[in-house]
Protein backbone atom coordinates (compact mmCIF):
# COMPACT_ATOMS: atom_id res chain seq x y z
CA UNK A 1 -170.98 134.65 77.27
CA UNK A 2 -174.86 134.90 75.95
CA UNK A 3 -176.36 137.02 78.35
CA UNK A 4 -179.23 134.41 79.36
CA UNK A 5 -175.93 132.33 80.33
CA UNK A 6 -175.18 135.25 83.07
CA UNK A 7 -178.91 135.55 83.72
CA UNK A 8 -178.92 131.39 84.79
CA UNK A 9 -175.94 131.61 86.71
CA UNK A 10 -177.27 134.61 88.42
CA UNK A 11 -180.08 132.67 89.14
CA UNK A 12 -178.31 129.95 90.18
CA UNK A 13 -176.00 131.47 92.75
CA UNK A 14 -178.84 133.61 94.18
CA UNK A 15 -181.05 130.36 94.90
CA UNK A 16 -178.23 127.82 96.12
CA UNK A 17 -176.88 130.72 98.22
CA UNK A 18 -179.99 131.47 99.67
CA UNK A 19 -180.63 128.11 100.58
CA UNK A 20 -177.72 127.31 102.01
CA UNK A 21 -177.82 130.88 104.23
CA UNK A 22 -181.43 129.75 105.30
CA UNK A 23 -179.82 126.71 106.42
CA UNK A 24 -177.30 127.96 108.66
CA UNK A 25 -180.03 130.41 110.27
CA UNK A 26 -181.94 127.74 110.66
CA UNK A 27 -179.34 125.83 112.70
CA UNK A 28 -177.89 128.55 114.96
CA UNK A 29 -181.45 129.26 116.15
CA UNK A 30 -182.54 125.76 116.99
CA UNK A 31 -178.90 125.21 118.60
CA UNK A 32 -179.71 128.67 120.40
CA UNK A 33 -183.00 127.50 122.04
CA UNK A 34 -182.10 124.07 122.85
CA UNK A 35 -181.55 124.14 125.88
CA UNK A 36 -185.43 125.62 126.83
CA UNK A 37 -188.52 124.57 126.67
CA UNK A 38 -190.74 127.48 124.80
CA UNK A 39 -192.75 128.87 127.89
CA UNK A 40 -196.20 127.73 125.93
CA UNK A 41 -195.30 123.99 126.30
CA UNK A 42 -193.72 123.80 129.58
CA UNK A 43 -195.28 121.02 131.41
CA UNK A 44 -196.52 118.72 127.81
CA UNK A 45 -192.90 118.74 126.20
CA UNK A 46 -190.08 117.54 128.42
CA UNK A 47 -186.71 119.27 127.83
CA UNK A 48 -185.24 115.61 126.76
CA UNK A 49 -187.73 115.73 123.73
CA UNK A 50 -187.70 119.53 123.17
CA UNK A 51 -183.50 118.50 122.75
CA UNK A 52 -183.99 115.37 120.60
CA UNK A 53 -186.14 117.48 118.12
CA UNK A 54 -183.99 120.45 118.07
CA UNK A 55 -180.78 117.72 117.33
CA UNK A 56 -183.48 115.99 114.95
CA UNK A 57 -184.26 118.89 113.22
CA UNK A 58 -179.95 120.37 112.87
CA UNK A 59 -178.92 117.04 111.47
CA UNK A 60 -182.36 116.89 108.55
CA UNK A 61 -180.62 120.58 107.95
CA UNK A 62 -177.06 120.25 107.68
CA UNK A 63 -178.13 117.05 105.19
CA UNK A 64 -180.64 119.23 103.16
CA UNK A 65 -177.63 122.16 102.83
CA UNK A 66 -175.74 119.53 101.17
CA UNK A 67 -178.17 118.71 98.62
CA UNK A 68 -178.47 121.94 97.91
CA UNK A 69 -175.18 122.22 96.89
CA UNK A 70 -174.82 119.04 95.03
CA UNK A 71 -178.12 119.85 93.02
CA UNK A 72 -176.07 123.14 92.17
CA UNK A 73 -173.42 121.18 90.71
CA UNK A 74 -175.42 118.42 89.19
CA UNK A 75 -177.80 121.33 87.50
CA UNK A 76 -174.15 122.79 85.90
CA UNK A 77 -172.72 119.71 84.85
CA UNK A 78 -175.87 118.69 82.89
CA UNK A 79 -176.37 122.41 81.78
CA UNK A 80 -172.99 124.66 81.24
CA UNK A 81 -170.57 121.36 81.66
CA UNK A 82 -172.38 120.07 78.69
CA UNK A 83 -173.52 116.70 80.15
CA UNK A 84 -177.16 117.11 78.78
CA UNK A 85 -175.10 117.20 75.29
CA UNK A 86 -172.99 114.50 75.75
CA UNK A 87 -176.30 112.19 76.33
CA UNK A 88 -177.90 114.02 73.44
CA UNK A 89 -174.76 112.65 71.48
CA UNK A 90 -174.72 108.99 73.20
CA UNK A 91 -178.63 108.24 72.09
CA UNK A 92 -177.98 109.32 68.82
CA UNK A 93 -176.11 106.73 68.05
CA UNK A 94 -179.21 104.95 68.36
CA UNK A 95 -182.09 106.92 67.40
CA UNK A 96 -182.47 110.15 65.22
CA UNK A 97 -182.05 113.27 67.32
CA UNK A 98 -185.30 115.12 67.47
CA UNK A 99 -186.95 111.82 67.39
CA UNK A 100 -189.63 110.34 70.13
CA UNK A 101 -187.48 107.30 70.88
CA UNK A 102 -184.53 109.80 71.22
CA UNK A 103 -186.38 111.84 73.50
CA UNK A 104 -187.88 109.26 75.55
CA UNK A 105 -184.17 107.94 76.05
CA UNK A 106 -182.66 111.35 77.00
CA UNK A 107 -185.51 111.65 79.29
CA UNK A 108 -185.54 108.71 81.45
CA UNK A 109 -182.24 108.71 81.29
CA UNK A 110 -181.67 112.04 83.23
CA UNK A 111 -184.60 110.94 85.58
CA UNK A 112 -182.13 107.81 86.50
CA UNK A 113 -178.96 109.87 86.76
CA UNK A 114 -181.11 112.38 89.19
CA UNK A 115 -182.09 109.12 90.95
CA UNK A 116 -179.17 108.07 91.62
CA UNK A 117 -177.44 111.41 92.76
CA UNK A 118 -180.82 111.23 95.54
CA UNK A 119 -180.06 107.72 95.96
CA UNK A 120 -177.44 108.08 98.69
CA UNK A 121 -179.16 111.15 100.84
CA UNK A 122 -182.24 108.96 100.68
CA UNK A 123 -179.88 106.24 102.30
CA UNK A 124 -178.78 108.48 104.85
CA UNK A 125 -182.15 110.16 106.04
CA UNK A 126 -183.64 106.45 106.34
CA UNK A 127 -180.76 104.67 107.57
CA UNK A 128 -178.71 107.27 109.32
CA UNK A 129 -180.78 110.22 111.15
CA UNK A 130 -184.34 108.17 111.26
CA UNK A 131 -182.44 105.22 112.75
CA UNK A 132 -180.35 107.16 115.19
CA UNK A 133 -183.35 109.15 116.75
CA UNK A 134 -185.03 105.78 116.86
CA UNK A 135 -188.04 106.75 114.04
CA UNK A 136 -186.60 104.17 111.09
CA UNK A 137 -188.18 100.89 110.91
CA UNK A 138 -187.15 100.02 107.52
CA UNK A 139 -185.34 97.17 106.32
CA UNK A 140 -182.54 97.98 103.47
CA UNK A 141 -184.27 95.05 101.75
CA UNK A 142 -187.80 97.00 101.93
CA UNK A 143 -186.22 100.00 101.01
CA UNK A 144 -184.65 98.52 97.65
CA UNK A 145 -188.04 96.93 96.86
CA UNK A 146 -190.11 100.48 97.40
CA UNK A 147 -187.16 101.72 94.98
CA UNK A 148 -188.20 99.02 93.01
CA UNK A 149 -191.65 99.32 92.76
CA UNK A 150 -191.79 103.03 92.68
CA UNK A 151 -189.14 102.50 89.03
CA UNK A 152 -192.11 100.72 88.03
CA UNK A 153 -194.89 102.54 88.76
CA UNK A 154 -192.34 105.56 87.10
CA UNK A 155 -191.84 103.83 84.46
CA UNK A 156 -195.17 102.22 83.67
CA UNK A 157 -197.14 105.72 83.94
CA UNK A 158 -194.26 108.01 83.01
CA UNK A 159 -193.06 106.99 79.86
CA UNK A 160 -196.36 106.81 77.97
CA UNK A 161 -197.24 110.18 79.08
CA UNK A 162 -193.60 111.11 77.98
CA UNK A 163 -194.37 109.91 74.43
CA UNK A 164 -197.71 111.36 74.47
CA UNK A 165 -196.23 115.18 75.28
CA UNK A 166 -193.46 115.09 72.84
CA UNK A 167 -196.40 113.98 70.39
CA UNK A 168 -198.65 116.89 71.25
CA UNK A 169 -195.22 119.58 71.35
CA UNK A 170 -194.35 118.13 67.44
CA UNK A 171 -198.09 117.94 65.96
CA UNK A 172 -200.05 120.75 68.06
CA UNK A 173 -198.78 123.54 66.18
CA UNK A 174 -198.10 126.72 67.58
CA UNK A 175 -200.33 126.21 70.34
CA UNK A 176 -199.00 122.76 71.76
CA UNK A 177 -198.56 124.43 75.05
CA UNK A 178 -202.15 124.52 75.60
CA UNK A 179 -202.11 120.91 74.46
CA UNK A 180 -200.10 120.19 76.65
CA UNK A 181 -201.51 121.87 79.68
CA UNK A 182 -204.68 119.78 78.56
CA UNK A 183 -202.84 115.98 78.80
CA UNK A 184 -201.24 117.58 82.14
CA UNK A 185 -204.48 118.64 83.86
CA UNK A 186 -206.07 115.07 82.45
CA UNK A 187 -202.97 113.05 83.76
CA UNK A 188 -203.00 114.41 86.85
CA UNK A 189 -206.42 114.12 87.79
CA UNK A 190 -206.67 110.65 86.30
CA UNK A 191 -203.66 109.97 88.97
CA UNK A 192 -205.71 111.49 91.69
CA UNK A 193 -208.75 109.00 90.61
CA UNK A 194 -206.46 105.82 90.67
CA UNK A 195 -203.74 106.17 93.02
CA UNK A 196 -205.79 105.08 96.19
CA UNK A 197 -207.76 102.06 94.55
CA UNK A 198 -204.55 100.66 92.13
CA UNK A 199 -201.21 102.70 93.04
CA UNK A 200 -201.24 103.06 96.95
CA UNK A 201 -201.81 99.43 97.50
CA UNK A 202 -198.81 98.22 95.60
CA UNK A 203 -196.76 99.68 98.41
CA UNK A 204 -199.11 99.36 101.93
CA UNK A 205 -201.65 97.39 103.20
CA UNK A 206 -205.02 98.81 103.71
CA UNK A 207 -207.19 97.71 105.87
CA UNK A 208 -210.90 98.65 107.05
CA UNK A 209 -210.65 100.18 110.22
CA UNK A 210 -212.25 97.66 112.89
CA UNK A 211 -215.68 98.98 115.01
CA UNK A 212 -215.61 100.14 118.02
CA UNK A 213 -215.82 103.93 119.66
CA UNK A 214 -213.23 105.51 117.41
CA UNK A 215 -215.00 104.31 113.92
CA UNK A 216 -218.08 105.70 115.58
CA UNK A 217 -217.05 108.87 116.94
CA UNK A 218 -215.65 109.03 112.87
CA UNK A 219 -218.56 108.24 111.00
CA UNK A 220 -220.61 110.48 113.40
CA UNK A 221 -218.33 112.89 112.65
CA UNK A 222 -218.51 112.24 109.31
CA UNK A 223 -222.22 112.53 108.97
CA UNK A 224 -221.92 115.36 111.23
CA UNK A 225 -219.75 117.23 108.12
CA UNK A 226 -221.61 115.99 105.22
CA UNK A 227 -218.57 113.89 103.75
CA UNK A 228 -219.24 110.67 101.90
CA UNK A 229 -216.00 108.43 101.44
CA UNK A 230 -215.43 104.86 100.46
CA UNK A 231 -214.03 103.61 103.47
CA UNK A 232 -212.31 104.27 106.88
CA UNK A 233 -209.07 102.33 106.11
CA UNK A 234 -205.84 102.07 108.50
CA UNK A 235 -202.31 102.15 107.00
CA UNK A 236 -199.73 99.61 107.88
CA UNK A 237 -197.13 102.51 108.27
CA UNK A 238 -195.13 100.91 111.65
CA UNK A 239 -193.29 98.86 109.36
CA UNK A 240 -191.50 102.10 107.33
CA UNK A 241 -191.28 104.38 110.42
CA UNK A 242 -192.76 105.64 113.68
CA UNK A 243 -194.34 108.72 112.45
CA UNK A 244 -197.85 109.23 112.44
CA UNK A 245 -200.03 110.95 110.18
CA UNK A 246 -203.83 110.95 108.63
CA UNK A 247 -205.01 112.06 105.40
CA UNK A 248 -207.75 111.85 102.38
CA UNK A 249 -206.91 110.22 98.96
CA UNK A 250 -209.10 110.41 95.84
CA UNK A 251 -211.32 112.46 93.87
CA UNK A 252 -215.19 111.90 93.76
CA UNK A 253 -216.33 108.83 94.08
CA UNK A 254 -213.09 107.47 95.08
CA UNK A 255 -212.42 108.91 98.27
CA UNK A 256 -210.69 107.40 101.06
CA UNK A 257 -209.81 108.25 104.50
CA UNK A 258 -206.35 106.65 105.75
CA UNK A 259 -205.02 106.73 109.44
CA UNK A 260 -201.28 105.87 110.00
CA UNK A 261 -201.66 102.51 112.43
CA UNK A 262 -198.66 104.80 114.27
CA UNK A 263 -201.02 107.56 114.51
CA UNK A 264 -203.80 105.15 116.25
CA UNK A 265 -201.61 103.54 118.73
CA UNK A 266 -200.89 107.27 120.22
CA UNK A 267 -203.74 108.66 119.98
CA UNK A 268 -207.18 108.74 122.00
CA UNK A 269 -210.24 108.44 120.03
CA UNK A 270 -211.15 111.88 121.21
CA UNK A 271 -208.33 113.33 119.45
CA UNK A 272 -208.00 111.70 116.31
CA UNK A 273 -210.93 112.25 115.94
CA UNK A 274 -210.20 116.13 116.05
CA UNK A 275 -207.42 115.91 113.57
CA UNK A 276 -209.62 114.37 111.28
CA UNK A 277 -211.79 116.84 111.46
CA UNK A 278 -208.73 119.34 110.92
CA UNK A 279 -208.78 116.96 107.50
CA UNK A 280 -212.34 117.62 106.83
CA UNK A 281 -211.40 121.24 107.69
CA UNK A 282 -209.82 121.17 104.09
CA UNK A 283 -212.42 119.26 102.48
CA UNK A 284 -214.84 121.44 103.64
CA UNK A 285 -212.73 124.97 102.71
CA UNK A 286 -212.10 123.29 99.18
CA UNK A 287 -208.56 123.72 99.93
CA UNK A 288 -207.18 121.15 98.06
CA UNK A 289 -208.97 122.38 94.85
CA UNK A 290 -207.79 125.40 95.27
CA UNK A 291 -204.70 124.80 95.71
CA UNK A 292 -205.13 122.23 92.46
CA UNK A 293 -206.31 125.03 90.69
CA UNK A 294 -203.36 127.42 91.48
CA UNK A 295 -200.63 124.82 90.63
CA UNK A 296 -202.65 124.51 87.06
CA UNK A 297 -202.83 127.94 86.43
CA UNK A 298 -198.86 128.20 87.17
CA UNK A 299 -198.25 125.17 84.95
CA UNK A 300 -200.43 126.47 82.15
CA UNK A 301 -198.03 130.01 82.41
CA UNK A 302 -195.17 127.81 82.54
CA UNK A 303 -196.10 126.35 79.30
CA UNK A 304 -196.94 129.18 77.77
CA UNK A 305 -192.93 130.83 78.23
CA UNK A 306 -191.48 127.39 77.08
CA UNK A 307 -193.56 127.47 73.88
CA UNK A 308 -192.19 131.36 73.29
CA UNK A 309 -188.58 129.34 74.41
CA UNK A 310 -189.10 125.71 71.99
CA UNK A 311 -187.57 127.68 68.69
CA UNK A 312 -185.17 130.25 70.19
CA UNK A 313 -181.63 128.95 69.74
CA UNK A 314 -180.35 130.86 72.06
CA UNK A 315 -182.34 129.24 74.61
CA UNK A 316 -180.02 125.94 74.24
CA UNK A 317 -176.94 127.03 73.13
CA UNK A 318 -176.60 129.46 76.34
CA UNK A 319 -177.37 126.28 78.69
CA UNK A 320 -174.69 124.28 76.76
CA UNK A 321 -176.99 122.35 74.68
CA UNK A 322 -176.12 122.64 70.76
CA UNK A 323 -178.75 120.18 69.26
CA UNK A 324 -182.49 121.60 69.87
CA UNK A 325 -184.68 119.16 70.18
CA UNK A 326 -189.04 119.23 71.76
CA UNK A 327 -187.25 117.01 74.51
CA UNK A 328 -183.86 119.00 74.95
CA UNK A 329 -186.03 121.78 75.13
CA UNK A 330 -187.85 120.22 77.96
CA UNK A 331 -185.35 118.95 79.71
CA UNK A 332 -183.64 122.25 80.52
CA UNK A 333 -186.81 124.23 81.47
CA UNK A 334 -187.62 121.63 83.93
CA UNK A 335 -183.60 122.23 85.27
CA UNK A 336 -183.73 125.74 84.96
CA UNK A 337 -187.42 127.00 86.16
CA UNK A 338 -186.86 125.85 89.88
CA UNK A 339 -184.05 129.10 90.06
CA UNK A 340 -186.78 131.49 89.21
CA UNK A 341 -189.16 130.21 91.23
CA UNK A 342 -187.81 129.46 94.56
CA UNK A 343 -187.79 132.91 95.82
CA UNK A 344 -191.89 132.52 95.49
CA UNK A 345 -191.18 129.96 97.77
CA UNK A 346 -192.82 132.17 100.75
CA UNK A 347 -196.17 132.91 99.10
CA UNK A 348 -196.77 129.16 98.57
CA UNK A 349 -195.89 128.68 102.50
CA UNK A 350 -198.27 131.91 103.31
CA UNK A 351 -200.81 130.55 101.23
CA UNK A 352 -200.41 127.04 102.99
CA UNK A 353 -200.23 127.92 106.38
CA UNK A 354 -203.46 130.61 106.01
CA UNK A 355 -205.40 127.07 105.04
CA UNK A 356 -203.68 125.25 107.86
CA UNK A 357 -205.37 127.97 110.43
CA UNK A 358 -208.82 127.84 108.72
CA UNK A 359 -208.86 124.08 108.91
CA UNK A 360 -207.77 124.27 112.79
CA UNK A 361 -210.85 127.02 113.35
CA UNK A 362 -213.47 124.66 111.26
CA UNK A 363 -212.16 121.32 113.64
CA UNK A 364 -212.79 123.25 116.61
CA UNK A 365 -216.47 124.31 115.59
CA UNK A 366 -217.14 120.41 114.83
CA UNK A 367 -214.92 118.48 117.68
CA UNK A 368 -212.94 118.98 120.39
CA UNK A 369 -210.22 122.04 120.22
CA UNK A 370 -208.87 121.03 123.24
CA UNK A 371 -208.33 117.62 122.40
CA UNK A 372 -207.01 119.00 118.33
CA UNK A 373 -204.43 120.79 121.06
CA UNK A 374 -203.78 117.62 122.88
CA UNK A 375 -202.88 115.52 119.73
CA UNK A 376 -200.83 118.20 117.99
CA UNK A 377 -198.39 118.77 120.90
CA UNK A 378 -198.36 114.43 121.05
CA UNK A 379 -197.39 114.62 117.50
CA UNK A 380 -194.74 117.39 117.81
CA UNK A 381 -193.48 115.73 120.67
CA UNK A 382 -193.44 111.73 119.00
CA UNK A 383 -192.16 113.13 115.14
CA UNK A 384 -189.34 115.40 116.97
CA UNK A 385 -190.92 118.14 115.34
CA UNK A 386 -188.84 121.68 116.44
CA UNK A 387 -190.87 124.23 118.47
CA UNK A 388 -188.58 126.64 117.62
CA UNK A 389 -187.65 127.01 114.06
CA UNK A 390 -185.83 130.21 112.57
CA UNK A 391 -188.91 132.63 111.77
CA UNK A 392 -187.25 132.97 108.25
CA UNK A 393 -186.53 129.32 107.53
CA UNK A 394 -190.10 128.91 108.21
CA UNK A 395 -191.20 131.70 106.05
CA UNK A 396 -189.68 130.00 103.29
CA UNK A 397 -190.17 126.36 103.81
CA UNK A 398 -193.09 125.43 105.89
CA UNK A 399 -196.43 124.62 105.10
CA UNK A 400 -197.83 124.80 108.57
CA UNK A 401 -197.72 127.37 111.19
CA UNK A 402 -194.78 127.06 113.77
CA UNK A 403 -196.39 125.06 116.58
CA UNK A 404 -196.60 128.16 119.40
CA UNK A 405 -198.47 129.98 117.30
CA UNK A 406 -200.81 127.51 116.16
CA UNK A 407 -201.27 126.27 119.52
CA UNK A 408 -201.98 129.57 120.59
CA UNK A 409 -204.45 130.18 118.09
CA UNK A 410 -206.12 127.27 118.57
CA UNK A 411 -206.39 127.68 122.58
CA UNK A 412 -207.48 131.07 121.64
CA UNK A 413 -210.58 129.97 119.59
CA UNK A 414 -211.54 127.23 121.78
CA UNK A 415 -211.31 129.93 124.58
């Protein structure tokens, strides 16, 4: 066995085990507080809902611990079961290995086997927990034509941009990688530009949000903040689920501001209008650059190993592949990078939830904290969200702070 062969299933173990043992914490501690509401939300969260999201929460769990494991075995099979090989093998019947029509091939063709594998938990959230805690309004017909549509989309942006890196990793030279990082950086922020004007309508209906006191108390808001956007626009979300959400689309010019129609109908204008100034919270702290910026940086490192990786045999044949290729090469750093990066899993999450409480402190300089309060425990209470999650789980996996603290905190400040 090549030692990088140990190394990878090291790696592999380590992760899926950890994920798995996060899990089951995870689930004995929301089963263990069931049965009470936390002390800070007696009186706003009845124990009927405080029980629905802790059951909400178990069944999302025991789902996502089975993923896990399936993505372990999918990962091997393509990797040290030599599937990645065997469709290395089948396109060269077709094209010349090494090739960008090979590549493209081996490419999309993983992406489709990976959809597929995701095609039946995607079933299952949708159609089996969001229907049976009453949050699913999705059709199986609307759900195949997103799938659709979203192939398309994939397919119309992906595979030019495909063609175009394999381009850069064969005529670049030595420093592709910074080539690369270049078309990345430009793709994505091109993305960013387009998504809310071309992409975004292609799957919801957008429409101007009608006057009255909560576009005012908005756009005075707005004014209030400094923040120019190209329309207050309301989201046609009911018709895919219950949950409710806001958020800000587009770079420069292109901005947008987008309310869930669910998020609306719960609501008072009072306190969406605080969580949009949570929103503007971010804006304002440049957090989404900055975060921007940090996932470029990583991706430029990330480049950087797989160009010291692209002509090390080793590399392939201790992952099971045995014909090196720019896009073999590709393929299994993309498989194999997620292992060594998971356990920074909890920075990211720090990092996250740090931005989450400086957002919260901005919203309650410029609206109502009490009313931010208000709509946050409406929201944990209507998406089933758990006010008790394992303190670890959460370390690991979520991007906001668990809801008695941030509550706390917020009560705190407005205090």
């Amino acid at each position: 066995m090549h030692p990088f062969t140990a190394v990878f299933l090291v790696a592999l173990a380590l992760a899926t085990s950890t994920r798995l043992w996060l899990s089951m914490r995870h689930v004995r501690y929301v089963t263990a507080h069931r049965n009470a509401v936390p002390a800070e939300f007696l009186g706003r969260i009845s124990l009927e809902a405080h029980r629905k999201a802790a059951d909400y929460t178990i069944a999302k769990t025991q789902v996502g611990a089975l993923e896990a494991l399936v993505s372990a075995a999918v990962l091997l099979g393509f990797t040290l079961g030599g599937g990645l090989q065997l469709l290395v093998e089948l396109w060269a019947r077709f094209f010349d290995i090494g090739g960008y029509a090979h590549g493209i091939a081996l490419i999309a063709t993983i992406v489709l086997i990976s959809s597929l594998v995701e095609l039946p938990f995607s079933l299952y959230r949708t159609f089996g927990i969001e229907a049976r805690f009453g949050f699913n309004r999705m059709t199986l017909k609307l759900f195949m034509l997103d799938l659709a549509k979203a192939a398309a989309v994939g397919a119309l942006l992906g595979l030019p941009f495909v063609f175009c890196i394999l381009w850069l990793m064969e005529k670049m030279g030595q420093f592709w990688w910074l080539y690369v990082w270049l078309a990345w950086v430009t793709f994505n922020l091109v993305v960013l530009i387009v998504y809310p004007i071309f992409i975004a309508p292609f799957f919801n209906k957008f429409s101007p949000l009608e006057d009255g006191d909560l576009r005012s108390r908005i756009e005075a808001l707005l004014a209030k903040c400094g923040f120019r956007s190209r329309g207050l626009f309301v989201m046609d979300n009911s018709k895919r689920s219950s949950h409710g959400n806001a958020y800000f689309t587009g770079l420069g010019a292109a901005k947008r501001i987008v309310l869930f129609d669910t998020l609306i109908s719960r609501l008072a204008p009072p306190e969406v209008e605080a969580v949009l100034a949570h929103e503007l919270g971010h804006f304002s702290k440049r957090h989404v650059w900055k975060r921007t910026m940090l996932l470029f940086g990583a991706s430029l490192a990330l480049l950087w190993i797989l160009g010291k990786l692209l002509d090390q045999e080793w590399f392939y044949h201790a992952l099971g592949a045995r014909s090196p290729s720019t896009a073999v090469a590709l393929v299994l750093f993309a498989m194999v990078v997620p292992l060594f990066t998971f356990f920074a899993r909890p920075l990211a999450s720090l990092y996250s939830r740090l931005h989450e409480y400086e957002a919260d402190a901005y919203a309650v300089r410029h609206a109502d904290g009490r009313c931010l309060a208000q709509a946050l425990v409406k929201l944990y209470r209507d998406n089933a969200s758990t006010l008790t999650p394992d303190p670890l789980h959460s370390v690991f996996y979520d991007s906001h702070p668990p809801a008695v603290l941030r509550i706390a905190r917020l009560e705190a400040q407005r205090g």
